[in-house]
Protein backbone atom coordinates (compact mmCIF):
# COMPACT_ATOMS: atom_id res chain seq x y z
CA UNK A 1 -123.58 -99.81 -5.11
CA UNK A 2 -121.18 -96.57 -5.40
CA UNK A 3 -121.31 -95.22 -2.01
CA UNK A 4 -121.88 -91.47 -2.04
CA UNK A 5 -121.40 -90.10 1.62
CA UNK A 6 -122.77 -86.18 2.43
CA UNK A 7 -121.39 -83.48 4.80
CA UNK A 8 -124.58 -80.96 5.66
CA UNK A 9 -123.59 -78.56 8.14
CA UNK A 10 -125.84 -75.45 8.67
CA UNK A 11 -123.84 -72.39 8.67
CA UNK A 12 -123.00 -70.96 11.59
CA UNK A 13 -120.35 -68.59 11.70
CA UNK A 14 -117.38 -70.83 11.89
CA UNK A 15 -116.72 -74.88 11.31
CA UNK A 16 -117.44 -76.66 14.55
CA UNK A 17 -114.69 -78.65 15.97
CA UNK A 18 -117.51 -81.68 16.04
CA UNK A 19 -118.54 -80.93 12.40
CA UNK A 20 -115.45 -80.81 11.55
CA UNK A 21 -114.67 -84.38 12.24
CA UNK A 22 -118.22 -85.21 10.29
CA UNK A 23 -117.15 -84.41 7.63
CA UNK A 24 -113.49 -86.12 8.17
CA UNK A 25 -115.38 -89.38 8.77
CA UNK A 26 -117.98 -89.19 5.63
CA UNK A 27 -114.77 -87.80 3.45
CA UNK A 28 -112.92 -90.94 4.27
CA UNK A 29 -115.39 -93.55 4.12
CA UNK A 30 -115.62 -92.32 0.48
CA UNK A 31 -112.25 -92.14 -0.30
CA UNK A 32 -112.23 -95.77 1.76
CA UNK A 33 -114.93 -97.64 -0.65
CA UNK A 34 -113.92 -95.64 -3.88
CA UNK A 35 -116.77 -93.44 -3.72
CA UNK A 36 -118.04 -89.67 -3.72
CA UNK A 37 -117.92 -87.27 -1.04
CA UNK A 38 -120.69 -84.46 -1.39
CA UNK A 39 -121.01 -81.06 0.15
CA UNK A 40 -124.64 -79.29 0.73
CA UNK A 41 -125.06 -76.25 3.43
CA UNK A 42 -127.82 -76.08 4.96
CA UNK A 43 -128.69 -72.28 4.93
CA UNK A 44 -133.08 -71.76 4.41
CA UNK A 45 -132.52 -70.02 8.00
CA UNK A 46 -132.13 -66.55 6.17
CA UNK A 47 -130.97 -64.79 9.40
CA UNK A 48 -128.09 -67.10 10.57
CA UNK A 49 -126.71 -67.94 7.21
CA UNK A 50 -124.86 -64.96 5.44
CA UNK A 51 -122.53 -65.07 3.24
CA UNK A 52 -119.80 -64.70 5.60
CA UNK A 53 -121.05 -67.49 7.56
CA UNK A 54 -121.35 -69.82 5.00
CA UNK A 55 -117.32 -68.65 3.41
CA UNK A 56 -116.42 -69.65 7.34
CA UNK A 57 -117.52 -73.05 7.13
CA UNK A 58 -115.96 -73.19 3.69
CA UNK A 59 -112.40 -71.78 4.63
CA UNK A 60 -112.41 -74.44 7.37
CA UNK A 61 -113.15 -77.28 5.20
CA UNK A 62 -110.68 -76.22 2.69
CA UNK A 63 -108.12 -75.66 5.63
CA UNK A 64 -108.23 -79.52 6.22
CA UNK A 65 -108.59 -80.15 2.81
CA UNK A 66 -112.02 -81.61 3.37
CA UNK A 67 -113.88 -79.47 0.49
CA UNK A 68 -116.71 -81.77 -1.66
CA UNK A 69 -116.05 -83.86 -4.98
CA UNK A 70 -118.31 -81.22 -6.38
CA UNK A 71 -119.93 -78.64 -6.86
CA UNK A 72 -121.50 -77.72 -3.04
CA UNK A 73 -125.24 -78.06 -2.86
CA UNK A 74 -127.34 -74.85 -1.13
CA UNK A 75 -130.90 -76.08 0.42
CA UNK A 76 -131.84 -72.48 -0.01
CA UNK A 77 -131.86 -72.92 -4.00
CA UNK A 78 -134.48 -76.53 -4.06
CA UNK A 79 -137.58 -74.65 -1.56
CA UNK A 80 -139.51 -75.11 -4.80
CA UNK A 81 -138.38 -79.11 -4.69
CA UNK A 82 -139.12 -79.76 -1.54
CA UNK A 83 -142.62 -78.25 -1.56
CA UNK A 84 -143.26 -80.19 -4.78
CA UNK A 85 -142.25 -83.77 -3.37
CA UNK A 86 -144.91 -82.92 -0.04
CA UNK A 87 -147.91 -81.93 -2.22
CA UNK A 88 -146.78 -84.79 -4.55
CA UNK A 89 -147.32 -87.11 -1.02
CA UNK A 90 -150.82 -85.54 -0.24
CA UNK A 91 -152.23 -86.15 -4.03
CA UNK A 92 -150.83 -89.98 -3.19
CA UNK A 93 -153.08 -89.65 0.41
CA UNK A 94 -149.82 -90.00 1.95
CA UNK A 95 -149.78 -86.84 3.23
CA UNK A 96 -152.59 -84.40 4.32
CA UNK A 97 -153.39 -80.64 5.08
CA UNK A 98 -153.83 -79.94 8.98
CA UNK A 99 -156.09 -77.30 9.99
CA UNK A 100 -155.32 -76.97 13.78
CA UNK A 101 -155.20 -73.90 15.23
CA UNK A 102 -152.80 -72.66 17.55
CA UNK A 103 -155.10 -73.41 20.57
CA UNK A 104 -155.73 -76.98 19.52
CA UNK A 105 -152.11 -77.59 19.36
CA UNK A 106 -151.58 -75.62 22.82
CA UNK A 107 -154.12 -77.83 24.31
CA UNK A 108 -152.24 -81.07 23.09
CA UNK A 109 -149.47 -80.14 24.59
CA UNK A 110 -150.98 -78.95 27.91
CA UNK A 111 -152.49 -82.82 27.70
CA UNK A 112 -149.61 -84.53 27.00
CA UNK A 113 -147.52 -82.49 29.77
CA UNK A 114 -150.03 -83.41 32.23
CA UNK A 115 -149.76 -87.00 31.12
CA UNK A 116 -145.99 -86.83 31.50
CA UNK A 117 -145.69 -88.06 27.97
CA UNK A 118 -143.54 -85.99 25.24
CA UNK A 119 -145.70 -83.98 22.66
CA UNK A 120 -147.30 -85.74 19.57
CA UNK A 121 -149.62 -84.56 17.30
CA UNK A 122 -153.12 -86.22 17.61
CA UNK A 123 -153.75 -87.14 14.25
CA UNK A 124 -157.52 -85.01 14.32
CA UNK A 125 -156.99 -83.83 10.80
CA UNK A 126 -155.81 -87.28 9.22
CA UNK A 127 -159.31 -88.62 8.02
CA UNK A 128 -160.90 -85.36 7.96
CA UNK A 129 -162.07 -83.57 5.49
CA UNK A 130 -160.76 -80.30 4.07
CA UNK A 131 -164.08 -79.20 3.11
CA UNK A 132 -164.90 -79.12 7.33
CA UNK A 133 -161.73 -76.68 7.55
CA UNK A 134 -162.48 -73.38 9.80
CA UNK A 135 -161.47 -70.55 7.45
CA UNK A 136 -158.45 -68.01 7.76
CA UNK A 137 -156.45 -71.07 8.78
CA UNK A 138 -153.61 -71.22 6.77
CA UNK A 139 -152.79 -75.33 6.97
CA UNK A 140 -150.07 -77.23 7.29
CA UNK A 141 -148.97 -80.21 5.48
CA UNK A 142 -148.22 -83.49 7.19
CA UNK A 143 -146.96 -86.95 6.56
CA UNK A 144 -149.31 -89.99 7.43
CA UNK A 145 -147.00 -91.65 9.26
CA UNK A 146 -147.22 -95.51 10.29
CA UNK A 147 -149.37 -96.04 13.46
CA UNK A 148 -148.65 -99.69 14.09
CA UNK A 149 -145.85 -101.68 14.07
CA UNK A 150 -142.10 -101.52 14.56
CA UNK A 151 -139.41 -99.98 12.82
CA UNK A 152 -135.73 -100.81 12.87
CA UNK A 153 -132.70 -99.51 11.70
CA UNK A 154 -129.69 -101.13 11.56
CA UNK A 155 -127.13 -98.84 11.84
CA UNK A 156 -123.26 -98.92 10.83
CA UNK A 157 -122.52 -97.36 14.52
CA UNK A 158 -125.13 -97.87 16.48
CA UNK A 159 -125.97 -102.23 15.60
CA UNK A 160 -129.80 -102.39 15.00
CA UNK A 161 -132.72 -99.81 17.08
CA UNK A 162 -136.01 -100.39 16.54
CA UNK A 163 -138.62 -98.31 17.76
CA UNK A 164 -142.35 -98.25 18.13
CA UNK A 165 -144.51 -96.62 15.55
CA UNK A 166 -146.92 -94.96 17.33
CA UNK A 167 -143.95 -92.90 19.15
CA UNK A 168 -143.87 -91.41 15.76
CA UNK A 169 -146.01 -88.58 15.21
CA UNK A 170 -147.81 -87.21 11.61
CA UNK A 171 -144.90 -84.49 11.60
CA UNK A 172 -144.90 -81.47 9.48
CA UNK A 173 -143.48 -81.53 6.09
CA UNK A 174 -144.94 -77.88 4.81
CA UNK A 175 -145.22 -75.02 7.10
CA UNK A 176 -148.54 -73.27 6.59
CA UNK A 177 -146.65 -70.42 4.79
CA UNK A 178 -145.84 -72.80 2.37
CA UNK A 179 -141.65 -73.64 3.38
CA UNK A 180 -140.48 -76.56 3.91
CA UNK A 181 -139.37 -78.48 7.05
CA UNK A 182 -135.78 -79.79 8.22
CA UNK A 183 -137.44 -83.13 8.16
CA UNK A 184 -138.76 -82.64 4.36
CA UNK A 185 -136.07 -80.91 3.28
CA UNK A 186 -132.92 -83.33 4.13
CA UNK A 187 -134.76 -86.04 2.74
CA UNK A 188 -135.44 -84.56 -0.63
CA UNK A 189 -132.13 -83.13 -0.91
CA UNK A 190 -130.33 -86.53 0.26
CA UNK A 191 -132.65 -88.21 -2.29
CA UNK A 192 -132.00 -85.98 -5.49
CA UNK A 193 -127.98 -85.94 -4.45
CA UNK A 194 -127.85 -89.78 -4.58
CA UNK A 195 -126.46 -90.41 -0.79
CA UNK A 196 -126.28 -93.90 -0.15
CA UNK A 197 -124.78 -93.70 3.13
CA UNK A 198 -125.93 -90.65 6.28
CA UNK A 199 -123.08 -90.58 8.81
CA UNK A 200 -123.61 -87.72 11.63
CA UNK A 201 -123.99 -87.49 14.94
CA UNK A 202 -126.06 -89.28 17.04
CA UNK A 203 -128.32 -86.47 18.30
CA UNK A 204 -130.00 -87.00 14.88
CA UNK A 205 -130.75 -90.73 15.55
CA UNK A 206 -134.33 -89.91 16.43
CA UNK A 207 -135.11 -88.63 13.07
CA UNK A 208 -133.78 -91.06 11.41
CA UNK A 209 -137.19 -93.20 12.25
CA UNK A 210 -139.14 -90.38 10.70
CA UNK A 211 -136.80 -89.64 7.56
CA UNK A 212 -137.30 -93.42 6.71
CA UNK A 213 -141.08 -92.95 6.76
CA UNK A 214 -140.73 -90.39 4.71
CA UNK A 215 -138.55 -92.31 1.95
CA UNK A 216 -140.82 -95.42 2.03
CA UNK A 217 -143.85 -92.98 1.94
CA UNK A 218 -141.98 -91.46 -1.32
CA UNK A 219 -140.98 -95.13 -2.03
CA UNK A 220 -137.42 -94.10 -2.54
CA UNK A 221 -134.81 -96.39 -1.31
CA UNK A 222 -133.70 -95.71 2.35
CA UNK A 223 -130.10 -94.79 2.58
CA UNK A 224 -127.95 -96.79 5.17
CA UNK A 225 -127.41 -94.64 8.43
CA UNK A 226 -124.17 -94.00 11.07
CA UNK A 227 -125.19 -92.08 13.88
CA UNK A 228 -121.61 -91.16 15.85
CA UNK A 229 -121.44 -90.46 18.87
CA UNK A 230 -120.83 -86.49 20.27
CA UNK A 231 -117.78 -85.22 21.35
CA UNK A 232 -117.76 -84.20 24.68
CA UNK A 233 -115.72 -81.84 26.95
CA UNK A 234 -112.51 -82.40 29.18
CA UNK A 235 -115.48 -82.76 32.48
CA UNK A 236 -117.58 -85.06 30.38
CA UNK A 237 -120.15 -82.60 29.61
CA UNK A 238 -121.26 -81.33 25.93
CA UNK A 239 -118.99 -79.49 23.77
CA UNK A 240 -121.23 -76.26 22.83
CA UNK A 241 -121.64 -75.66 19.27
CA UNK A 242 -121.80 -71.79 20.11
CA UNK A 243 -118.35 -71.49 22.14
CA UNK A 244 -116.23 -69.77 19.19
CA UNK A 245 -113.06 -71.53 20.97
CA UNK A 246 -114.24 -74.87 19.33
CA UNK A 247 -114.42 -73.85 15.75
CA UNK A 248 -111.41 -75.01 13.35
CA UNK A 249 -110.86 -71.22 12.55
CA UNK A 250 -109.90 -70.73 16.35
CA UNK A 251 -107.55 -73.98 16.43
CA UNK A 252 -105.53 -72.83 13.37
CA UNK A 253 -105.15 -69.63 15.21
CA UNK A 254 -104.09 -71.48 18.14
CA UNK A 255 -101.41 -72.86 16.25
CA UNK A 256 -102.50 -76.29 15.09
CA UNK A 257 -101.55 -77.99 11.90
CA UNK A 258 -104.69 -79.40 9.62
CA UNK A 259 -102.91 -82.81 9.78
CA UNK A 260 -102.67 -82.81 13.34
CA UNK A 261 -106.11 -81.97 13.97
CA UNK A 262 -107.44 -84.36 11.22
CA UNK A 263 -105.18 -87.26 12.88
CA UNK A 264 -106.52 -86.34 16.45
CA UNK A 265 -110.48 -85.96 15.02
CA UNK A 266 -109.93 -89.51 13.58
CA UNK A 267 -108.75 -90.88 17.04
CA UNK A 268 -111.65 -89.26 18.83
CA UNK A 269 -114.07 -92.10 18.16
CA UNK A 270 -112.43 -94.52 15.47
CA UNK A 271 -109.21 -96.51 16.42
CA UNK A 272 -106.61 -98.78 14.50
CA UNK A 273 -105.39 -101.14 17.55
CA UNK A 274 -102.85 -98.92 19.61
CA UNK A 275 -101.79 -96.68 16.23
CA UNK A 276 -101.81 -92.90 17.37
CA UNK A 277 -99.90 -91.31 14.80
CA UNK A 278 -102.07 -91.77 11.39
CA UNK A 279 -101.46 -90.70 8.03
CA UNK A 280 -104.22 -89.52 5.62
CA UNK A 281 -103.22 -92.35 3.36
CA UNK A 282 -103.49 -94.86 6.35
CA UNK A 283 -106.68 -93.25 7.54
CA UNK A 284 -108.37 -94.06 4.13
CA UNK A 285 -106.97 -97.33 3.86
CA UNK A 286 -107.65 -98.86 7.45
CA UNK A 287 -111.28 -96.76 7.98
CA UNK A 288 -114.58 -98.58 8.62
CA UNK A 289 -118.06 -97.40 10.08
CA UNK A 290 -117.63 -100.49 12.91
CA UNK A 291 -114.67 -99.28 14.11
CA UNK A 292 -115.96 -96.16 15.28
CA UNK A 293 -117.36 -96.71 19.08
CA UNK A 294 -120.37 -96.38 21.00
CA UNK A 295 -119.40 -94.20 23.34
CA UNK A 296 -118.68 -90.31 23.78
CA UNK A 297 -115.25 -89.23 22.84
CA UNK A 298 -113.48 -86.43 25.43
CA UNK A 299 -111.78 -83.74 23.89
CA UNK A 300 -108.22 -83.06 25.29
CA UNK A 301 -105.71 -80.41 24.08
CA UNK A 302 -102.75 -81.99 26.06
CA UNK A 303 -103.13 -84.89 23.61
CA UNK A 304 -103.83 -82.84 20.76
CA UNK A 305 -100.69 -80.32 21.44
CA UNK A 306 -98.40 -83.13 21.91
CA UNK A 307 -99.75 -84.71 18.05
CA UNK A 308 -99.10 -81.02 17.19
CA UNK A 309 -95.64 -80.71 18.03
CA UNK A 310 -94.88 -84.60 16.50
CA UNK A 311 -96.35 -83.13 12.92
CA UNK A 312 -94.39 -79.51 13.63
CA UNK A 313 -90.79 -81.82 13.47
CA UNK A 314 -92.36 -83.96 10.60
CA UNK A 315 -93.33 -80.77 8.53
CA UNK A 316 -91.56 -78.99 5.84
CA UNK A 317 -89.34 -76.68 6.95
CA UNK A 318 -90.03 -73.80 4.03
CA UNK A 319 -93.83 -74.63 4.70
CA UNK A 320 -93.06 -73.80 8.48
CA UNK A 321 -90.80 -70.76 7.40
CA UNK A 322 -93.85 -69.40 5.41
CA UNK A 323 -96.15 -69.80 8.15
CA UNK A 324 -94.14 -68.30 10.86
CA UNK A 325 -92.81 -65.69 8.68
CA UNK A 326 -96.80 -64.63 8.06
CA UNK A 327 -97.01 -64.49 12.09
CA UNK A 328 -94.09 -61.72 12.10
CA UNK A 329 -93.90 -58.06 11.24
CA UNK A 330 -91.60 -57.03 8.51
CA UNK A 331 -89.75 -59.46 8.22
CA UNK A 332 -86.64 -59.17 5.24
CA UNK A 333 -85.74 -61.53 2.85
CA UNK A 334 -81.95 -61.73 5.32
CA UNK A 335 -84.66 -62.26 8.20
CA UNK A 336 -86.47 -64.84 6.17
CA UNK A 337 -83.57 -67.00 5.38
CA UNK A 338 -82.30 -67.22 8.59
CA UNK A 339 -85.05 -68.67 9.86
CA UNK A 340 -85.44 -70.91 6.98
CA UNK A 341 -81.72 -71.94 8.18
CA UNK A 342 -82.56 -72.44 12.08
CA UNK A 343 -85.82 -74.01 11.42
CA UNK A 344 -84.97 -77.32 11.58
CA UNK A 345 -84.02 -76.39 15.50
CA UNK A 346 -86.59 -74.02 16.19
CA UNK A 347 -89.27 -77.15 15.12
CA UNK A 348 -87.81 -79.47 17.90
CA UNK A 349 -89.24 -77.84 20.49
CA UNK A 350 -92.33 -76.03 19.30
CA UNK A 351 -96.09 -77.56 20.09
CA UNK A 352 -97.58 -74.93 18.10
CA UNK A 353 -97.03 -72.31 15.23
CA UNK A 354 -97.79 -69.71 17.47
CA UNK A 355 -94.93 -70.81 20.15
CA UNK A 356 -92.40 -71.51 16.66
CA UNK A 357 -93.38 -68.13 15.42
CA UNK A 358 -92.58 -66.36 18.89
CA UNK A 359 -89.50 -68.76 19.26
CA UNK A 360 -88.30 -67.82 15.89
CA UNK A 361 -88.88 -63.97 16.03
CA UNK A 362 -84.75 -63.43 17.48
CA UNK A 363 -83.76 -64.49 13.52
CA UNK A 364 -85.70 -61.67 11.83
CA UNK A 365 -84.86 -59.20 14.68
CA UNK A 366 -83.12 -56.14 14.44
CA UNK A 367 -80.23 -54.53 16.46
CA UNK A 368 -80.52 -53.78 19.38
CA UNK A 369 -82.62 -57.09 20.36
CA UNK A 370 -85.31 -56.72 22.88
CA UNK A 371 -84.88 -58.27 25.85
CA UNK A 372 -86.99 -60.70 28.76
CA UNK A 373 -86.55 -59.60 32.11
CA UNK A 374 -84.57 -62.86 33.03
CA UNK A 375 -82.27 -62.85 29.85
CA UNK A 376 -81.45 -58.93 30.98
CA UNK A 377 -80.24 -60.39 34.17
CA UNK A 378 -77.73 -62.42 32.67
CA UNK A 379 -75.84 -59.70 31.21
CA UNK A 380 -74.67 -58.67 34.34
CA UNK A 381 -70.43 -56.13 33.85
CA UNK A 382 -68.82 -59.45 34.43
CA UNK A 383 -70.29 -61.46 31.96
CA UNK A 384 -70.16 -58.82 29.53
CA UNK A 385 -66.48 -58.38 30.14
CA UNK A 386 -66.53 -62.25 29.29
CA UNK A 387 -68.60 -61.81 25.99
CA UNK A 388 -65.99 -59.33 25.26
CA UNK A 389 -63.31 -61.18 25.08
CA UNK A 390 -65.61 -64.00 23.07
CA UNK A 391 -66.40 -61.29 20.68
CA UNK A 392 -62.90 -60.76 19.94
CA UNK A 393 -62.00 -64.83 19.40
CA UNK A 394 -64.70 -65.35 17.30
CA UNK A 395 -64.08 -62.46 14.76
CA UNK A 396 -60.85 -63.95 14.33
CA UNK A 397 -62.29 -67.50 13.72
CA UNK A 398 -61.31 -68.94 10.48
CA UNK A 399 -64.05 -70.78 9.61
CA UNK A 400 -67.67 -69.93 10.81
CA UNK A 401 -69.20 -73.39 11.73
CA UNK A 402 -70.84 -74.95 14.37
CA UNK A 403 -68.13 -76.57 15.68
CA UNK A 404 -65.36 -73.83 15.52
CA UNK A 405 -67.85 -71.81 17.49
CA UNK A 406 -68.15 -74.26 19.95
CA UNK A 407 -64.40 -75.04 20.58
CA UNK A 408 -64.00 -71.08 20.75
CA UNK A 409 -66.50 -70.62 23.26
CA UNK A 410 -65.11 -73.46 25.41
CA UNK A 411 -61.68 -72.27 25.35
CA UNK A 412 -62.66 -68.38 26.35
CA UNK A 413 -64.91 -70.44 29.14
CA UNK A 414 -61.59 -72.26 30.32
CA UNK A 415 -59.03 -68.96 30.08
CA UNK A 416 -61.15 -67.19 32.39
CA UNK A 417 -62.47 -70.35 34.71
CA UNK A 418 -65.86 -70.51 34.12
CA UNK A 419 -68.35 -73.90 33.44
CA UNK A 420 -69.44 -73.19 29.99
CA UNK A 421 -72.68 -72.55 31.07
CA UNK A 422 -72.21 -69.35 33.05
CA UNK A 423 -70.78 -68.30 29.27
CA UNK A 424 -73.36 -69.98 26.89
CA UNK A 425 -75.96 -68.68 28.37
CA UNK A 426 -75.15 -64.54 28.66
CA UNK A 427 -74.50 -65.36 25.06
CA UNK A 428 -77.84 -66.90 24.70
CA UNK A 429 -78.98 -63.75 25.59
CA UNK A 430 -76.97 -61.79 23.89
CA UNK A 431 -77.85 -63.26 20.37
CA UNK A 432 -81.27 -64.42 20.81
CA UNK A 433 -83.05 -61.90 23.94
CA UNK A 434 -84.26 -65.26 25.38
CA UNK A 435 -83.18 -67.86 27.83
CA UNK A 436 -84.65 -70.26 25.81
CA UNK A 437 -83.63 -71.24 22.25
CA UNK A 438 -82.27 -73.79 20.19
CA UNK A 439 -78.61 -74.97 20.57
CA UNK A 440 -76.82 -71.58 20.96
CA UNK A 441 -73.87 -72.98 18.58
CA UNK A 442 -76.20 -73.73 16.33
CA UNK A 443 -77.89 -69.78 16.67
CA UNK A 444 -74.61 -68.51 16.29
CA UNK A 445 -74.18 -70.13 13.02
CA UNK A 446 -77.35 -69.42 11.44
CA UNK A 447 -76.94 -65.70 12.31
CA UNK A 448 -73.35 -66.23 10.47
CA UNK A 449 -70.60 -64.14 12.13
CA UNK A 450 -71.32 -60.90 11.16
CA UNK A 451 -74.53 -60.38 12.78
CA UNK A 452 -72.96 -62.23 15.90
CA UNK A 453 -70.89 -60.35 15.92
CA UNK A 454 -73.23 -57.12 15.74
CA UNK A 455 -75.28 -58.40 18.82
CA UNK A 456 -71.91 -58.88 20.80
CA UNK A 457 -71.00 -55.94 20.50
CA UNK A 458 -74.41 -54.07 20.60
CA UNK A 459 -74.31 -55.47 23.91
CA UNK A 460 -71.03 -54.78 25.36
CA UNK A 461 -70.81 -51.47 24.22
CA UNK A 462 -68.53 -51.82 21.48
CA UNK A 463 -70.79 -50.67 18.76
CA UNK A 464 -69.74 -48.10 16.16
């Protein structure tokens, strides 16, 4: 059997963080067994799913390069499907039309609250027949689902549930409008697109007792299930799928790289012995369904950040030039290569793109600099006296590297007997506006000695 895995997420303005990692899991269990990944949203709720929801959920899955094998599926296209494969069910006598009204379905409830038992449908319509039907009832279409018995699943992350089958109701397939259900329509649409294998979370494990009465009522082969557990917060409780913080848009805002976040989605439920840092290629070649656990995963951005910053110094550093130059303002093509030049610095230090972009902003600035409040502070008459006299060696340097900067600054530091950091770091802020930077040799270098030299001197005075 080809396995043939399915990401369905119903669009909701963004790509959940927990979705997110869905998807990761069903993408490389395909890519694991040599099989196909699918995409179908999930959109017949007309109100919530606009277009711009729906190009949110898609920018997010391209953004970790999760995107389908094909084509995506849209539920809102096969109503006419899944209403077929119901009436199909009830000319079987597999299914039947329910002609409760709303006070007959009030009144079940009102009985099962008072029993302290959860609602289920009574089954008065399941023998009856239509012809006894009160009239200006539009009805409802519902499976005839298995009274006696046992079913069990066994599932790829859960090991083998069973439950009762008279905890499962006759649910509703066809709304008495005529549209079809969640229950109805996942089935028909996981049926037609060949999924072998349903991997979500396991808030959905419920249903999967009733979606496997509907495929044996259809007899269509059941698909194997993996119900994963949810992702939970830093204080245990439930990561809200509302909280626009959580979606994958916000953490590439943030700063995160899609590798990082794809390595630290993987670790939040699946592990590889003590491995932490996993490439996609290991991902797909170590990943199984059993060695994802039973247990809520907690989400924490310390441990995130700190992957972050380990695939900032592994990353490219044009790619990183690009995407800090895209965080700047007008930056030149002189501005550009400089940080292109320093980048390999800047990246040592930097958990995020946002903190590399802000880090790296003193390459592509203009003259004068601005200035932080504690950098200011260091350029108090005597040190620029001091940077005065550096200014001067250093245009006379004869070669402009690294090391000749150094040996420069070191000997100014000694004339006027001073530990070279009471003259490193007014020159820090001198060249960069900071008191924090990469090596300030190495600045110096990258900026090449004329701009040095044109920050020097903006800042003692000297300027013409």
């Amino acid at each position: 059997m080809s396995v043939v895995t399915r990401f369905a997420p119903s669009p909701t303005g963004f790509l959940h963080i927990g979705g997110a990692r869905t998807a990761l899991y069903n993408w490389l269990y395909a890519r694991h067994t040599g099989g196909k990944y699918l995409v179908r949203i999930e959109d017949t709720d007309r109100a919530r799913s606009t277009p711009e929801a729906v190009q949110a959920i898609f920018d997010g899955l391209d953004w970790l390069g999760l995107l389908g094998d094909e084509e995506p599926v849209y539920q809102s296209t096969r109503l006419e499907r899944h209403a077929e494969v119901a009436l199909e069910l009830v000319k079987k006598g597999r299914a039947y039309y329910c002609y409760c009204t709303q006070e007959e379905l009030a009144a079940m409830r009102e009985e099962a609250k008072a029993a302290g038992k959860p609602m289920r449908y009574n089954g008065m319509w399941r023998e009856r027949d239509p012809a006894e039907a009160p009239a200006g009832i539009d009805p409802v279409v519902r499976l005839k689902a298995p009274l006696e018995g046992e079913t069990t699943l066994v599932d790829h992350v859960q090991g083998e549930v069973t439950v009762q089958n008279q905890q499962l109701d006759d649910f509703v397939l066809l709304r008495g409008d005529g549209t079809p259900t969640y229950m109805l329509s996942v089935v028909v649409d996981d049926h037609d697109m060949g999924i072998t294998h349903v991997l979500r979370g396991d808030d959905h494990l419920n249903n999967a007792f009733r979606q496997a009465a509907l495929y044996r009522a259809m007899d269509w082969d059941v698909p194997e299930f993996g119900h994963i557990p949810l992702i939970h917060g830093a204080d245990g409780g439930k990561l809200s799928k509302r909280h626009g913080a959580l979606g994958v848009d916000a953490y590439r805002e943030m700063g995160y790289l899609p590798e990082a976040l794809n390595n630290y989605l993987l670790r939040l439920g699946w592990g590889h012995g003590d491995d932490e840092i996993i490439s996609s290629e290991q991902a797909i070649e170590w990943f199984t369904l059993e060695a994802v656990g039973r247990s809520p995963s907690r989400f924490d951005l310390a441990k995130l950040e700190n992957l972050n910053g380990h695939y900032i110094r592994e990353a490219d550093d044009a790619r990183l030039t690009e995407l800090v130059v895209s965080g700047l303002d007008d930056v030149d093509d002189i501005g550009r290569a400089r940080i292109l030049k320093g980048m390999n610095g800047l990246k040592q230090r930097a958990k995020t793109v946002v903190e590399l972009t802000e880090n790296a902003a003193f390459y592509a600035a203009s003259v004068p600099l601005p200035f932080t409040e504690k950098a200011r502070g260091l350029l108090t008459e005597e040190a620029i006296g001091h940077l005065t006299t550096l200014s001067q060696r250093l245009e006379d340097l004869p070669e402009w590297t690294e090391e000749a900067i150094e040996r420069a600054v070191r000997e100014v530091a000694e004339e006027v007997d001073l530990k070279l950091g009471k003259l490193a770091q007014p020159l820090r802020s001198a060249l960069t506006g900071s008191t924090v930077s990469p090596g300030i040799f190495e600045v110096a270098a990258v900026l090449e000695r004329a701009e040095t030299l044109a920050r020097l001197k903006a800042v003692c005075g000297t300027a013409q």
